[in-house]
C-alpha atoms as a PDB file:
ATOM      1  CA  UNK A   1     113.415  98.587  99.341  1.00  0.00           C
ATOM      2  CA  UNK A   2     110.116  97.281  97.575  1.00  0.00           C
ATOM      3  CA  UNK A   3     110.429  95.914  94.487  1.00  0.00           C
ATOM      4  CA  UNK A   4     109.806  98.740  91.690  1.00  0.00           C
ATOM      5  CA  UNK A   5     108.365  98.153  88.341  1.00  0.00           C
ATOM      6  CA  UNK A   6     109.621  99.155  84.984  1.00  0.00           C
ATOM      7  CA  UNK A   7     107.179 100.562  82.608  1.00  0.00           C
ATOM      8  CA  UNK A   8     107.014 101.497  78.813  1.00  0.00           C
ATOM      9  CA  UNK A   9     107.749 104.872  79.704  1.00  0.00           C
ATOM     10  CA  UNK A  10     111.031 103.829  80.734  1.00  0.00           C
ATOM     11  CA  UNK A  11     112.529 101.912  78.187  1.00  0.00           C
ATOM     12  CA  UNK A  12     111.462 104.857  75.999  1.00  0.00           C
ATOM     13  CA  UNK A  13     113.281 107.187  77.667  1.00  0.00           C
ATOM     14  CA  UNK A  14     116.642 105.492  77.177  1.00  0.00           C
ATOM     15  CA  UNK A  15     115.556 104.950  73.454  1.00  0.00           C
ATOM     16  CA  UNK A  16     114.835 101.589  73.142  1.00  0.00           C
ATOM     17  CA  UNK A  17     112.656 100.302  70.675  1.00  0.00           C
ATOM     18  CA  UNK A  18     109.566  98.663  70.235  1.00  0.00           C
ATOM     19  CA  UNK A  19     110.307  95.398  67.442  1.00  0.00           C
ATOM     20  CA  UNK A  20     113.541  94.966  69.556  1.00  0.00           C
ATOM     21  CA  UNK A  21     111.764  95.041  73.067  1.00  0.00           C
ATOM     22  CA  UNK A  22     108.574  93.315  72.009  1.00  0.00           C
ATOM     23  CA  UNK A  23     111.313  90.026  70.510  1.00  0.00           C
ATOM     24  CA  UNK A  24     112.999  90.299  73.109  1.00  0.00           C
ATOM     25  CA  UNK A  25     110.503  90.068  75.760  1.00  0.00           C
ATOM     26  CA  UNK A  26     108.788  86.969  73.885  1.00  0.00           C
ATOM     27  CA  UNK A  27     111.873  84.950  74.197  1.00  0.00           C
ATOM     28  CA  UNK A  28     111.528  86.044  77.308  1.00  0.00           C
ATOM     29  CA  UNK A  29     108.175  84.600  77.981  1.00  0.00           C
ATOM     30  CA  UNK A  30     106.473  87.887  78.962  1.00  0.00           C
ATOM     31  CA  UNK A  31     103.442  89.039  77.732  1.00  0.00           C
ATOM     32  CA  UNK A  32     103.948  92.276  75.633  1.00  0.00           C
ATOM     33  CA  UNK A  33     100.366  93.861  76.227  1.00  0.00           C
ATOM     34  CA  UNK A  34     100.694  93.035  80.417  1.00  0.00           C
ATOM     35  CA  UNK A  35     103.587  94.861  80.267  1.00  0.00           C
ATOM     36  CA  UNK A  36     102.191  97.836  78.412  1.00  0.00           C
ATOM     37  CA  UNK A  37      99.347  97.380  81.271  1.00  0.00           C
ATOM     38  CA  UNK A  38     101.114  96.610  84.378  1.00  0.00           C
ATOM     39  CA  UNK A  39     104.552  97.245  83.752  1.00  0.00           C
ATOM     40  CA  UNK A  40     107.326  94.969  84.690  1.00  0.00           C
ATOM     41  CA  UNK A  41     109.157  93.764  88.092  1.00  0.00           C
ATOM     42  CA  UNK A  42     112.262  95.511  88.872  1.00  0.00           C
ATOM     43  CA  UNK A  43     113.883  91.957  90.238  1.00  0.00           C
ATOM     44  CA  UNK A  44     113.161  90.074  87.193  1.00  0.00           C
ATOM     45  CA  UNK A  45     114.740  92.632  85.220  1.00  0.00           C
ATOM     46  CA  UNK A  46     117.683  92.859  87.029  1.00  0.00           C
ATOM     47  CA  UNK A  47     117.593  88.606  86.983  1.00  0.00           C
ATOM     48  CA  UNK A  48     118.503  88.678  83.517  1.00  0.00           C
ATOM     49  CA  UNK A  49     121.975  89.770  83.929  1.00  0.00           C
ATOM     50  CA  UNK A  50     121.401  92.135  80.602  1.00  0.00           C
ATOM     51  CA  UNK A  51     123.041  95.878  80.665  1.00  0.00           C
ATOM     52  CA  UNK A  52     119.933  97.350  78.714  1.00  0.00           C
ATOM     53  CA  UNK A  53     117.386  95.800  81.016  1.00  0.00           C
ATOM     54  CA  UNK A  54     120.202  96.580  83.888  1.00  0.00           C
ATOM     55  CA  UNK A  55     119.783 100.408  83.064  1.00  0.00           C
ATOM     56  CA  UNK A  56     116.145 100.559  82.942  1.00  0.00           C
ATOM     57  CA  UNK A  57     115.893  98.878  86.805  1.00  0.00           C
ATOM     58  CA  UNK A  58     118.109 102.113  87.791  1.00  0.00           C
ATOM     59  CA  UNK A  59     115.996 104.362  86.044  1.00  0.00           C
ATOM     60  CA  UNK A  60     112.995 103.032  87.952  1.00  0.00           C
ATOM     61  CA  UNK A  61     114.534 102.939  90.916  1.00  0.00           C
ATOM     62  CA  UNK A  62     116.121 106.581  91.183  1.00  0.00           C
ATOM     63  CA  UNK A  63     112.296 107.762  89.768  1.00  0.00           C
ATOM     64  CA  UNK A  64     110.932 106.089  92.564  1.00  0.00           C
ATOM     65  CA  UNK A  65     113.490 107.593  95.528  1.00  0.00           C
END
């Protein structure tokens, strides 16, 4: 399958929240406004061995089926 992205939209959805998203994702090295833009790679996501980024790649993916 081709890599999906995660977007904003997402991470919403399962109620996660800005201030903890936008720290997290600058320890993380990612630029908070490309994300907003472009959303985010499924495969990095699921790279960071996290549960709450781990549930967002399935949310993408079963959207995208």
């Amino acid at each position: 399958m081709e890599d999906c992205k995660v977007y904003h939209r997402h991470l919403r959805s399962l109620g996660y929240c800005n201030s903890g998203l936008r720290k997290w994702f600058a320890r993380e090295g990612v630029d908070w406004q490309d994300f907003l833009d472009n959303g985010i790679s499924c495969a990095w996501l699921r790279s960071k061995n996290n549960a709450m980024a781990t549930r967002a790649v399935e949310l993408a993916e079963r959207e995208a089926k």
